[in-house]
C-alpha atoms as a PDB file:
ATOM      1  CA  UNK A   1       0.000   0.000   0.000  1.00  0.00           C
ATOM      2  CA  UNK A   2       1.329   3.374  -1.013  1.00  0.00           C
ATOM      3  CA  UNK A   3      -0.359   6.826   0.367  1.00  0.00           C
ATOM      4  CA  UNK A   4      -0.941  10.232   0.801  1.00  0.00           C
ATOM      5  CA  UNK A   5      -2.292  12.463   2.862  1.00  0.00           C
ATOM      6  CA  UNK A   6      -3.351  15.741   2.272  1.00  0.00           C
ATOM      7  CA  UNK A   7      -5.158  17.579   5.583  1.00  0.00           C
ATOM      8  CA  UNK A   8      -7.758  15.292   6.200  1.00  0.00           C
ATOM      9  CA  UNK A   9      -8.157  13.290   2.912  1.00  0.00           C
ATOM     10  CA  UNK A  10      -5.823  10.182   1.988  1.00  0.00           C
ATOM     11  CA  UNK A  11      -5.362   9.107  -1.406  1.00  0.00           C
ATOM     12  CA  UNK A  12      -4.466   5.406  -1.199  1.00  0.00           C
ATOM     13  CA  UNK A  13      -3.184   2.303  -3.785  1.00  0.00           C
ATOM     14  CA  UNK A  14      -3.824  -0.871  -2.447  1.00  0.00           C
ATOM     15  CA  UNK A  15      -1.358  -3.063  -4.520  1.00  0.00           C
ATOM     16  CA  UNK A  16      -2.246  -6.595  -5.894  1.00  0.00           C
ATOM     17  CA  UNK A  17      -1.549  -9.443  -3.636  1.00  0.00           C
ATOM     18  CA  UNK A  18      -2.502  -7.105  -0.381  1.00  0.00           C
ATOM     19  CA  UNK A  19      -5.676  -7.717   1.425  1.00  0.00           C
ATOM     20  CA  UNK A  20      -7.901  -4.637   1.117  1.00  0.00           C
ATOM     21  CA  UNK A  21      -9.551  -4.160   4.946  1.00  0.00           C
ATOM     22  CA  UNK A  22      -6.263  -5.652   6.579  1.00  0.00           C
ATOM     23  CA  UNK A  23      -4.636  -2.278   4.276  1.00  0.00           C
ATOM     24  CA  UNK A  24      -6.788  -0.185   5.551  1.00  0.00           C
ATOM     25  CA  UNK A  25      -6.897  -1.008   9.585  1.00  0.00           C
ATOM     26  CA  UNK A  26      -3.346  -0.892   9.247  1.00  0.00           C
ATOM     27  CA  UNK A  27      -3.290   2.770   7.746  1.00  0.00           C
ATOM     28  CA  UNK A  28      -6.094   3.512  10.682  1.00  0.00           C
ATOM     29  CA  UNK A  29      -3.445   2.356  13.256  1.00  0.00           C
ATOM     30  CA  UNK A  30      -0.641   4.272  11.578  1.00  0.00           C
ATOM     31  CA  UNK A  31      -2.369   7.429  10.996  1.00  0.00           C
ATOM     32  CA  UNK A  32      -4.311   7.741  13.977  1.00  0.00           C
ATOM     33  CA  UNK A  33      -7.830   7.394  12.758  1.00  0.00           C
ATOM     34  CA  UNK A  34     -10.606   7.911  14.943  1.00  0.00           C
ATOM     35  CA  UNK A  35     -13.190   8.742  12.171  1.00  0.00           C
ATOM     36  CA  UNK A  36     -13.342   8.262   8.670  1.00  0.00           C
ATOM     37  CA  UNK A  37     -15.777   8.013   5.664  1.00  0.00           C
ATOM     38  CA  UNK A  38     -13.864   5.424   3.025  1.00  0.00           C
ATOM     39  CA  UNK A  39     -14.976   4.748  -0.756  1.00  0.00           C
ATOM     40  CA  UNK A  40     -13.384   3.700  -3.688  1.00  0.00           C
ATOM     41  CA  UNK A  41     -13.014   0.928  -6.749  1.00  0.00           C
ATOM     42  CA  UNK A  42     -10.498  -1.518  -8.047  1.00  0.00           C
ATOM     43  CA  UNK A  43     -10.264  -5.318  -8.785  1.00  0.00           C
ATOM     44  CA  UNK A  44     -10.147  -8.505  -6.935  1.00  0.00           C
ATOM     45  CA  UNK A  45     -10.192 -12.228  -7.870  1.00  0.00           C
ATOM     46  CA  UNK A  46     -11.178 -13.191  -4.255  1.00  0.00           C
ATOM     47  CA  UNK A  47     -13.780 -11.709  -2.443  1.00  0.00           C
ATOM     48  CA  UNK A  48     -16.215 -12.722   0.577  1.00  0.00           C
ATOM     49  CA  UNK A  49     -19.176 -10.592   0.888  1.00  0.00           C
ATOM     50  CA  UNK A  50     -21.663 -11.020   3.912  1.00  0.00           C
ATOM     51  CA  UNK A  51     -25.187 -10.697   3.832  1.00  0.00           C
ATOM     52  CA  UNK A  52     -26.977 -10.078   7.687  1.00  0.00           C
ATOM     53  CA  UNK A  53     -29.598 -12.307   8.569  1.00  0.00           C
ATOM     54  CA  UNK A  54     -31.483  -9.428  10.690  1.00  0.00           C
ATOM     55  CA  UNK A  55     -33.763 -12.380  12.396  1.00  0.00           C
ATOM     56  CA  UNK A  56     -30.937 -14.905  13.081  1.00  0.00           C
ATOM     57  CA  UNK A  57     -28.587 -12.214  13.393  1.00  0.00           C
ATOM     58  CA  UNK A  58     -25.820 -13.821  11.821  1.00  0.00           C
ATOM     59  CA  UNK A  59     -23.986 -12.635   8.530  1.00  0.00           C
ATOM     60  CA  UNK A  60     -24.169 -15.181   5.732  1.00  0.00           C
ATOM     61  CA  UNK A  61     -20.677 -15.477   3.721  1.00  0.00           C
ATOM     62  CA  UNK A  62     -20.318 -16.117   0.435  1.00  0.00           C
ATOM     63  CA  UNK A  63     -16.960 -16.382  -0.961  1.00  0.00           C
ATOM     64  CA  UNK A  64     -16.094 -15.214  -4.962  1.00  0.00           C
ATOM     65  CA  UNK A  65     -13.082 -16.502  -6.346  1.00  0.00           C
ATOM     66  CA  UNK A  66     -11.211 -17.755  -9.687  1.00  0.00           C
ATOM     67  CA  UNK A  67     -12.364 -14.729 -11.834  1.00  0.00           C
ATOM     68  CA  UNK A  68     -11.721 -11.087 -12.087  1.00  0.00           C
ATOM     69  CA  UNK A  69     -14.073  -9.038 -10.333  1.00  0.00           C
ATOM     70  CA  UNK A  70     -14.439  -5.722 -10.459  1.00  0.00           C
ATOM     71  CA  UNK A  71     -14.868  -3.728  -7.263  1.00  0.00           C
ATOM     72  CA  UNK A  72     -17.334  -1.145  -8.777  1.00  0.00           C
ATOM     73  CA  UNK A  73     -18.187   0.307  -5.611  1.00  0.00           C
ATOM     74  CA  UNK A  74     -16.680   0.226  -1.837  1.00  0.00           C
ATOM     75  CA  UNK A  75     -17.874   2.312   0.772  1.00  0.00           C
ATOM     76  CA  UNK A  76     -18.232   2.736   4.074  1.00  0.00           C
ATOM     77  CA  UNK A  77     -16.285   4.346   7.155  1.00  0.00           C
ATOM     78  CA  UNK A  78     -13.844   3.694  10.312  1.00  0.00           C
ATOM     79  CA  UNK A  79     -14.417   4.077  13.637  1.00  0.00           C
ATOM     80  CA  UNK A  80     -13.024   2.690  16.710  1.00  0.00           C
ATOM     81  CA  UNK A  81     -14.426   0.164  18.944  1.00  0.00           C
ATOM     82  CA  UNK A  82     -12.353  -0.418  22.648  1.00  0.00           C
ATOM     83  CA  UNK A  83      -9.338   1.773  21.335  1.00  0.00           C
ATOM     84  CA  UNK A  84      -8.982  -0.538  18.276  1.00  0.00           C
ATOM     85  CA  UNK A  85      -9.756   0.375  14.467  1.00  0.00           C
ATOM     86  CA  UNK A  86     -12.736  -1.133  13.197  1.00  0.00           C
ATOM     87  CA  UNK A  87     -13.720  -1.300   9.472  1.00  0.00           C
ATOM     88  CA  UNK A  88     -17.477  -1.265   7.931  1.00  0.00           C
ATOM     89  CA  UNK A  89     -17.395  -1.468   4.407  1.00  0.00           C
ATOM     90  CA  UNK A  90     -19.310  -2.756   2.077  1.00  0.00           C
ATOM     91  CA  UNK A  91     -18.969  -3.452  -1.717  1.00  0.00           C
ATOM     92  CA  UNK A  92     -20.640  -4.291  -4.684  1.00  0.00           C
ATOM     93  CA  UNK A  93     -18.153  -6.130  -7.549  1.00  0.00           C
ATOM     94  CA  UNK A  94     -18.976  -7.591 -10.721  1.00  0.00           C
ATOM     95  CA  UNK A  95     -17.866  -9.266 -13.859  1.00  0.00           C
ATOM     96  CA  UNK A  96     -19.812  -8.060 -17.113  1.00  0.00           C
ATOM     97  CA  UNK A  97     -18.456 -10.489 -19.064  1.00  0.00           C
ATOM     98  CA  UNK A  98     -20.023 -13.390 -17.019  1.00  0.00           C
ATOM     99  CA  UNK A  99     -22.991 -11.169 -16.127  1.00  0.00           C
ATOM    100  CA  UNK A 100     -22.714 -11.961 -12.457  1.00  0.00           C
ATOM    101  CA  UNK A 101     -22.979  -8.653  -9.598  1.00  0.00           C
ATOM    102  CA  UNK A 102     -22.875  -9.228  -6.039  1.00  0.00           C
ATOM    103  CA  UNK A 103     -23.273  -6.998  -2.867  1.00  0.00           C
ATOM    104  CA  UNK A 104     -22.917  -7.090   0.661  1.00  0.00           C
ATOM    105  CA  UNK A 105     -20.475  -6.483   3.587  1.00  0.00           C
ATOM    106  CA  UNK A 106     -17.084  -6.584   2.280  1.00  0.00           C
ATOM    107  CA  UNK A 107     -15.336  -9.177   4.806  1.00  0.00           C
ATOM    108  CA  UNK A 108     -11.650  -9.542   2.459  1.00  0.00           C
ATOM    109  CA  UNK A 109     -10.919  -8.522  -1.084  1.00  0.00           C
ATOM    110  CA  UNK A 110      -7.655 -10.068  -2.006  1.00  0.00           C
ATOM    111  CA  UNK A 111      -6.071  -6.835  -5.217  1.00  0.00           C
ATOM    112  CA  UNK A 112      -5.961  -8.726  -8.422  1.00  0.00           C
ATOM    113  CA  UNK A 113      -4.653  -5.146 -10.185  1.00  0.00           C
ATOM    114  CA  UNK A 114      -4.907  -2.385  -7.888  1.00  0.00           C
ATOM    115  CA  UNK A 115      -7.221  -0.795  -5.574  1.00  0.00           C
ATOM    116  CA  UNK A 116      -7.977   3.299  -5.601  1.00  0.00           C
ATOM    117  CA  UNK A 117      -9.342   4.403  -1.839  1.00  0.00           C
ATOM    118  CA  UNK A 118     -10.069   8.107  -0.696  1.00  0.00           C
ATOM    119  CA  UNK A 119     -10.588   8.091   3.319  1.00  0.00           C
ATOM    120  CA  UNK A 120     -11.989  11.234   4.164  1.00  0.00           C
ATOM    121  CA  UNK A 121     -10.646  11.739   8.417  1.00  0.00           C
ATOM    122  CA  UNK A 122     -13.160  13.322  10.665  1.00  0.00           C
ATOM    123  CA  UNK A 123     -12.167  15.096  13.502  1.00  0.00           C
ATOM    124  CA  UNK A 124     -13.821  13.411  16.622  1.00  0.00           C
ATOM    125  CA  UNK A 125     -14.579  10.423  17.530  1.00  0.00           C
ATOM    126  CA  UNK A 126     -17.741   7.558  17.214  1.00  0.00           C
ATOM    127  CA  UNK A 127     -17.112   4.497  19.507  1.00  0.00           C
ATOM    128  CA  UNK A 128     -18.754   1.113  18.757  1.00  0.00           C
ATOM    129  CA  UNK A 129     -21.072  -0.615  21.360  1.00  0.00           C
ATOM    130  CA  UNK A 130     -22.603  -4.585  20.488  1.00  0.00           C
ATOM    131  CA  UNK A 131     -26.533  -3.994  20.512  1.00  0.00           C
ATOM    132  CA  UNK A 132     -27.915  -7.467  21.805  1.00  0.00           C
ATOM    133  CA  UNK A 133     -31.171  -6.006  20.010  1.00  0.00           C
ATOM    134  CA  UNK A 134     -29.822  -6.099  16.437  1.00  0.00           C
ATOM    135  CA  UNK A 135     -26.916  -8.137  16.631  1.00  0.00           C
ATOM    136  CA  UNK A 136     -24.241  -5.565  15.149  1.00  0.00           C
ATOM    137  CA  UNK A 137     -21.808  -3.473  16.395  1.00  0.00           C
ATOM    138  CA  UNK A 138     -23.704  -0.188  16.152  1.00  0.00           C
ATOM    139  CA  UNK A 139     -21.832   3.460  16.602  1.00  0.00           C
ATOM    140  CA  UNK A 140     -21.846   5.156  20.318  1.00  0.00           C
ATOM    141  CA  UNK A 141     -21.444   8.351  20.798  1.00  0.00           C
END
């Protein structure tokens, strides 16, 4: 991963072979981040997306792999939960060519090219609490 940062915008590369969330809590650690918005696009051949069963309130994996995907859209934010980075992204990827899309919660993209992430820093700070309720890791403030 290569990146800059300019006030409170980074401009990152995610390079093939790196793992796309472990990239990014690893920049979060680095550069301090309490707060962030994150989006971007690139391409992965393996991918495991998550789907949240709200009634079971379990997430339901499904892991892409052995084809080029491209990861049209990823977005989501950082925020820290017991002092420690924690990522919500999500992502939708596709391959035209086989006519397949797929969304969900983006648990590991694997760069098959490159990866092009803006993380927009926020100054403050949003905790994360586990609501028994809905079974997710919701923001505190």
């Amino acid at each position: 991963m290569d990146y800059r940062r300019f006030g409170n915008r980074i401009v990152a590369r995610i390079d093939r072979g790196e793992e796309l969330c472990a990239s990014v809590l690893e920049l979060a650690e680095r550069e301090n981040i309490r707060l962030a918005g994150v989006y971007g696009l690139g391409a992965s051949d393996d991918v495991t997306l998550g789907v949240f069963d709200t009634s079971a309130k379990v997430y339901n994996r499904e892991h892409y792999t052995g084809t080029a995907y491209e990861l049209g859209s990823v977005t989501g934010n950082l925020s820290r939960q017991d002092g420690a980075p924690y990522l919500h992204l999500h992502a939708v990827i596709g391959n035209p060519a086989k006519g397949e899309c797929h969304a969900g919660h983006l648990n590991s993209a694997v760069i098959s090219a490159t990866c092009e992430l803006i993380i927009d820093v926020i100054d403050g700070e949003a905790g994360r609490r586990f609501s028994e309720e809905v079974g997710l890791n919701l923001y505190e403030f």
